[in-house]
Protein backbone atom coordinates (compact mmCIF):
# COMPACT_ATOMS: atom_id res chain seq x y z
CA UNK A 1 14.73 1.80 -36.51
CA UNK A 2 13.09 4.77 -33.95
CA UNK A 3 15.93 7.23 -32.95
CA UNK A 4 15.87 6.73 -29.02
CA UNK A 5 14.63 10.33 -27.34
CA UNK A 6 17.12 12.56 -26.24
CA UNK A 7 18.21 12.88 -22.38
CA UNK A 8 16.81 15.85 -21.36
CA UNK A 9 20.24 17.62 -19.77
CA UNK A 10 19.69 20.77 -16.34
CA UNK A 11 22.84 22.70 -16.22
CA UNK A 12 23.12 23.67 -12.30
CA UNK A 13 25.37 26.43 -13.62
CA UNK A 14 22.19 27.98 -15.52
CA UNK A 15 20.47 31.16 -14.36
CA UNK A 16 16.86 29.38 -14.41
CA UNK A 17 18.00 26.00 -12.86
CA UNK A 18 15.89 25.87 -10.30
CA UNK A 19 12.76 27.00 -11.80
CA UNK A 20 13.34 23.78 -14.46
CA UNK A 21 13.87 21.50 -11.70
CA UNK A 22 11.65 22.48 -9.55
CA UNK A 23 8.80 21.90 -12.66
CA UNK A 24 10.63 18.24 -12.91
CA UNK A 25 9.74 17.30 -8.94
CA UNK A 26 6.54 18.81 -8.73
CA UNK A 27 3.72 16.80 -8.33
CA UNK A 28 1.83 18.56 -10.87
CA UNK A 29 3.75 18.00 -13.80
CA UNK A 30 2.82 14.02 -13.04
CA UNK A 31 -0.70 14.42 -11.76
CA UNK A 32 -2.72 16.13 -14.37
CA UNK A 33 -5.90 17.41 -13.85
CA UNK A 34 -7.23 14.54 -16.08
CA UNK A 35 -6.09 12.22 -13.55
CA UNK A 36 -6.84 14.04 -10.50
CA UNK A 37 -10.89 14.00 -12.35
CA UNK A 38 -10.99 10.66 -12.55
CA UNK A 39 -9.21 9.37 -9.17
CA UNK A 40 -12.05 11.79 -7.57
CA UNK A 41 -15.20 10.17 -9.45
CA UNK A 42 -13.44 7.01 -8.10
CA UNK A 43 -13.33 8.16 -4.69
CA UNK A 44 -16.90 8.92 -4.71
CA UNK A 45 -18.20 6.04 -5.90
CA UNK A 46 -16.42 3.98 -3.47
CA UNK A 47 -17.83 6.50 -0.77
CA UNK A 48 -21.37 6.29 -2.80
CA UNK A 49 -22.04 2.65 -3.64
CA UNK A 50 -19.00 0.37 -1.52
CA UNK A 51 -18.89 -2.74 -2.68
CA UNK A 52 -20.77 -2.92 -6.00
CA UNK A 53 -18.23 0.00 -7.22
CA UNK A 54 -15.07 -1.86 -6.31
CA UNK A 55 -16.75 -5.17 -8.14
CA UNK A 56 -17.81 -2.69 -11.49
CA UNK A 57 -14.15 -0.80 -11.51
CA UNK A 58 -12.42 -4.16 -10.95
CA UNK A 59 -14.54 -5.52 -13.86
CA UNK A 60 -13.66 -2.54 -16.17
CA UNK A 61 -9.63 -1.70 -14.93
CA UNK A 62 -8.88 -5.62 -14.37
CA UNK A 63 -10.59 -6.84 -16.83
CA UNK A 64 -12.07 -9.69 -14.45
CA UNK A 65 -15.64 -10.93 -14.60
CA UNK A 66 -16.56 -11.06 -11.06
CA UNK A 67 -20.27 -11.53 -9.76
CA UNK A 68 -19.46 -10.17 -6.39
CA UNK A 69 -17.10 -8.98 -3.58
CA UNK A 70 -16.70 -12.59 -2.21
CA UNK A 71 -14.80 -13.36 -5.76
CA UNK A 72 -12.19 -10.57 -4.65
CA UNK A 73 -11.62 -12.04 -1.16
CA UNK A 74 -8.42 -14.35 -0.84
CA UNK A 75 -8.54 -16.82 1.90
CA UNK A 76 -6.01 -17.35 4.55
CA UNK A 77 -5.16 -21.04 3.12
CA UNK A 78 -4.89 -19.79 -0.36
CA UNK A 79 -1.33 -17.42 1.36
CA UNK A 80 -0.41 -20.58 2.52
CA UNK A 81 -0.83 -22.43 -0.70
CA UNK A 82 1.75 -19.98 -2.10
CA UNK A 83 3.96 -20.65 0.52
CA UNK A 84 3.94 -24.20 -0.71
CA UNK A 85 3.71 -23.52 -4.09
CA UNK A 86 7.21 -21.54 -4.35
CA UNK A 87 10.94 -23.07 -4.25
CA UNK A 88 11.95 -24.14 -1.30
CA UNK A 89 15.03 -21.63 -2.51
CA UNK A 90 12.51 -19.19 -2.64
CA UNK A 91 10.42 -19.30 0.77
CA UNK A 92 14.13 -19.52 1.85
CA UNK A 93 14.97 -16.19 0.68
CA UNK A 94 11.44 -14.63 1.98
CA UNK A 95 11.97 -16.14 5.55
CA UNK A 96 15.36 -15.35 5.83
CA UNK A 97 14.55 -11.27 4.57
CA UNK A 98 11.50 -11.32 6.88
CA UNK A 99 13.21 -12.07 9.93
CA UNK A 100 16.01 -9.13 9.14
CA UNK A 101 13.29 -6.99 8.85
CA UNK A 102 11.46 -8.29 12.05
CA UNK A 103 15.21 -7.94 13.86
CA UNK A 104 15.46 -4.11 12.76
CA UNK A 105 12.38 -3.11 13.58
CA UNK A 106 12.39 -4.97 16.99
CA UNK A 107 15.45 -2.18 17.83
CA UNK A 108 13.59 0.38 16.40
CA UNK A 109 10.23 0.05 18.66
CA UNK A 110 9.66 2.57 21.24
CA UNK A 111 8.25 1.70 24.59
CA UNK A 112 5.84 3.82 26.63
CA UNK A 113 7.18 5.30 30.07
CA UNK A 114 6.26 7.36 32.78
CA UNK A 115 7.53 9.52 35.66
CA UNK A 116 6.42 11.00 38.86
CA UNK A 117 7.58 14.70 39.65
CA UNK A 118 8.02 15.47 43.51
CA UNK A 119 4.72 16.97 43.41
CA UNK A 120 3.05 14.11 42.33
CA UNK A 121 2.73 14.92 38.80
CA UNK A 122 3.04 11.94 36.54
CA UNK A 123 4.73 12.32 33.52
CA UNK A 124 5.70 10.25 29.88
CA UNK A 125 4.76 9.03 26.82
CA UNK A 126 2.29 6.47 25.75
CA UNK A 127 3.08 4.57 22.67
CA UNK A 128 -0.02 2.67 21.30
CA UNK A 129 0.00 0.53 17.73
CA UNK A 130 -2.64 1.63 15.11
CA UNK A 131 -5.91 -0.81 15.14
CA UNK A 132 -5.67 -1.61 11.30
CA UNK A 133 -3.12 -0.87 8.88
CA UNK A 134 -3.98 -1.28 4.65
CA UNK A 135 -0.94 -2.13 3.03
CA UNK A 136 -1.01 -1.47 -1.40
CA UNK A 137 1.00 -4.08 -2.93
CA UNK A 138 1.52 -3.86 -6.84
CA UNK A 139 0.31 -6.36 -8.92
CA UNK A 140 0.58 -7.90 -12.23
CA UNK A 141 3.84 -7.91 -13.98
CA UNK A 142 4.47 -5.17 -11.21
CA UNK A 143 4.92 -7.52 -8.34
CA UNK A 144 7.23 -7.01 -5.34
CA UNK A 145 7.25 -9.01 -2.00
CA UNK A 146 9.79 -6.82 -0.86
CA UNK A 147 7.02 -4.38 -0.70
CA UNK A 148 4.48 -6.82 1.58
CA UNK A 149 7.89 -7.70 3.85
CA UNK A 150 9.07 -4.45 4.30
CA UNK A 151 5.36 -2.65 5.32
CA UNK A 152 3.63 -5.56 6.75
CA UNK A 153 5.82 -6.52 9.24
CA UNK A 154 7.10 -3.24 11.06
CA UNK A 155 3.50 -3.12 11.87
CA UNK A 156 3.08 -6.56 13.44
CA UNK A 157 6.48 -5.36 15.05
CA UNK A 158 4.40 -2.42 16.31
CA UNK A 159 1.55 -4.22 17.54
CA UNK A 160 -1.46 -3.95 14.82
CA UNK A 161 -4.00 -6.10 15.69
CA UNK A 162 -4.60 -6.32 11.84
CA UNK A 163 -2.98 -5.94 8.56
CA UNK A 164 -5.10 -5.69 5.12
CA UNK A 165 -3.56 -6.00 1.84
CA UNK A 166 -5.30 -4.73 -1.38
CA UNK A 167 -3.30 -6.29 -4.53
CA UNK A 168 -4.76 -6.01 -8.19
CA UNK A 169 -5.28 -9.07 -9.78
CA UNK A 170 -4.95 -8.00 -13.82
CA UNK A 171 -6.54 -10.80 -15.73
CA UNK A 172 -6.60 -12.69 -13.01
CA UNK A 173 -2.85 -12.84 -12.71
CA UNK A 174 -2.04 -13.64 -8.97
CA UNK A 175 1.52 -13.34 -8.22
CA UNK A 176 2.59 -16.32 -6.18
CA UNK A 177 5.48 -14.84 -4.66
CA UNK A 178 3.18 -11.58 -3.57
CA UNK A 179 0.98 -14.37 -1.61
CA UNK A 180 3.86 -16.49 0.04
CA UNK A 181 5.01 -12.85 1.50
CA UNK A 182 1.88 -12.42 2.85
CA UNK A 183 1.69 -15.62 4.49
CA UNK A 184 5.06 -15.21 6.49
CA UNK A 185 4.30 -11.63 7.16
CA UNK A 186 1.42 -12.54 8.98
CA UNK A 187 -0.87 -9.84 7.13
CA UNK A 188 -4.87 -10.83 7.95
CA UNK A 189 -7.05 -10.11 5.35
CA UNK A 190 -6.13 -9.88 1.56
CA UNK A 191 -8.28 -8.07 -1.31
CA UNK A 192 -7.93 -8.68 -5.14
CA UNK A 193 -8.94 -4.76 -5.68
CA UNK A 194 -6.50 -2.17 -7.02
CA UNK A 195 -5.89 1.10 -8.43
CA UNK A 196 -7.41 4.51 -6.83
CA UNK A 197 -10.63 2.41 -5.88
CA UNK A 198 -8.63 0.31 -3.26
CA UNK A 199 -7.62 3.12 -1.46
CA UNK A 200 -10.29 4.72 -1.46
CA UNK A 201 -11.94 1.14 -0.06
CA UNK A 202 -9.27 1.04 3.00
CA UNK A 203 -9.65 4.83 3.71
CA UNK A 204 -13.47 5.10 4.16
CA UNK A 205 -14.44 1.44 4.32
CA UNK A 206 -17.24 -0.89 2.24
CA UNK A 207 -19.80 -3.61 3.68
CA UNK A 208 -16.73 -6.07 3.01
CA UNK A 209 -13.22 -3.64 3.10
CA UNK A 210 -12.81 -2.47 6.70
CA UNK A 211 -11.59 1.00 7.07
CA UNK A 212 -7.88 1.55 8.04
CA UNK A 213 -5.69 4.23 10.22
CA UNK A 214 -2.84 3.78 7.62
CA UNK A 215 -2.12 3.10 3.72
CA UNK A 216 1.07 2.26 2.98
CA UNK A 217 2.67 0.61 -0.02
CA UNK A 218 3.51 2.00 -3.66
CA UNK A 219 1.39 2.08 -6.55
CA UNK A 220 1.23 4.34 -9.85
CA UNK A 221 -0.01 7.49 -10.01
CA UNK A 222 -3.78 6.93 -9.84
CA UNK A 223 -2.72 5.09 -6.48
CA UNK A 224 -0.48 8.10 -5.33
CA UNK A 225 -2.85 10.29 -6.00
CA UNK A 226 -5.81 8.48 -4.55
CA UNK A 227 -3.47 8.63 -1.21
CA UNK A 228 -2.89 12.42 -1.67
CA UNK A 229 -6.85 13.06 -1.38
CA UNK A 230 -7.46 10.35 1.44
CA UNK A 231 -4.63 12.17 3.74
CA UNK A 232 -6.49 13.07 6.64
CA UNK A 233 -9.02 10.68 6.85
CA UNK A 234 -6.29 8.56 7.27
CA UNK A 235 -2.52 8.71 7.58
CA UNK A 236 -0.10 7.90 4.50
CA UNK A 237 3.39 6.72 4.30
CA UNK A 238 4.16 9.04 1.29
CA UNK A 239 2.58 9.82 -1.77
CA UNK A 240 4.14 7.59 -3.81
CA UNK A 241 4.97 5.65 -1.07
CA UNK A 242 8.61 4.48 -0.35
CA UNK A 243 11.19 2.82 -2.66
């Protein structure tokens, strides 16, 4: 039998501490340049060649054989054949956690407001949703509705005129669950495309992914780092998005 790998111990009492755990939490010692190479070439051939890149990087990362972007398009009634293909124990549990996350972030909106001075000068804030939002989900073995609950609806909350969800499809392997979330989120528009490719899709946009104000959602590190390059273009949750 393999001897299991040692725990790798930091002694806070050490003199060079904080040089070894700083090296631990830097992004570099994660993101190589290796990866950062090939999350760029991505990047660029989204930019380059839209749709036909996501459908030849979905063929060779996915392993699907798919003739065209309309094969990674999921319908609004396929979410709501999840929704009836789960336990009712289970769309239980999804509405129940998606209207305590609706109720939360209900108290947490802000409202716009203004003043007048005694001069006449009118002043305030102005508070106005984003017009798309891309939410990542994870997909495969991977799969968390959580993830869909928690990001798409704070944004419907906010007032988004429309949510798009990107969720690889490994194999082929939808995750039921993943879909059902969707569906009682209320998110609009749902790609089969993952990896650095489908953020690069929501950031700048194909003829078929429309281009978002916001990515959101977690992914692995050819995602995170996908989102590190795309900050700017458009806004990010975090890099490796939240837990």
């Amino acid at each position: 039998m393999t001897a299991p790998s040692a725990i790798r111990r930091l002694n806070a009492a050490d003199a060079d501490f904080a040089r070894h755990l700083d090296h631990l939490l830097s992004w570099e010692s994660v993101s190589d340049d290796g990866v950062n190479e090939r999350v760029l070439e991505i990047i660029k051939a989204v930019r380059e060649r839209g749709d036909a890149a996501l459908v030849a990087l979905t063929q060779r990362f996915d392993g699907l054989q798919v003739a065209s972007m309309a094969d990674l398009i999921l319908p609004r009634a396929r979410l709501e054949q999840a929704l009836e293909r789960i336990t009712p124990a289970q769309r239980e549990a999804l509405e129940i956690a998606a209207e305590r996350v609706r109720s939360y972030h209900e108290r947490q909106k802000q409202d716009s407001w203004t003043y007048t001075e005694a001069d006449g000068t009118v002043l305030g804030q102005k508070v106005t949703p984003l017009d798309r939002a891309g939410l990542y989900v994870p997909g495969g073995k991977a799969s968390y509705p959580s993830s869909v609950l928690m990001n798409a609806i704070p944004a419907k909350v906010a007032g988004v005129p429309e949510v798009v969800m990107v969720v690889p499809t490994p194999r082929g392997e939808l995750n039921e669950l993943v879909l059902a979330a969707a569906c009682i989120a209320g998110v609009d528009r749902v790609f089969t495309i993952g990896g650095a490719q489908a953020v690069a899709a929501l950031a700048y946009g194909t003829e078929s992914v429309p281009p978002v104000d916001k990515i959101v959602g977690p992914g692995n590190i050819y995602v995170a780092t996908a989102k590190r390059h795309v900050f700017g273009k458009v806004g990010i949750d975090m890099i490796a998005g939240p837990s």
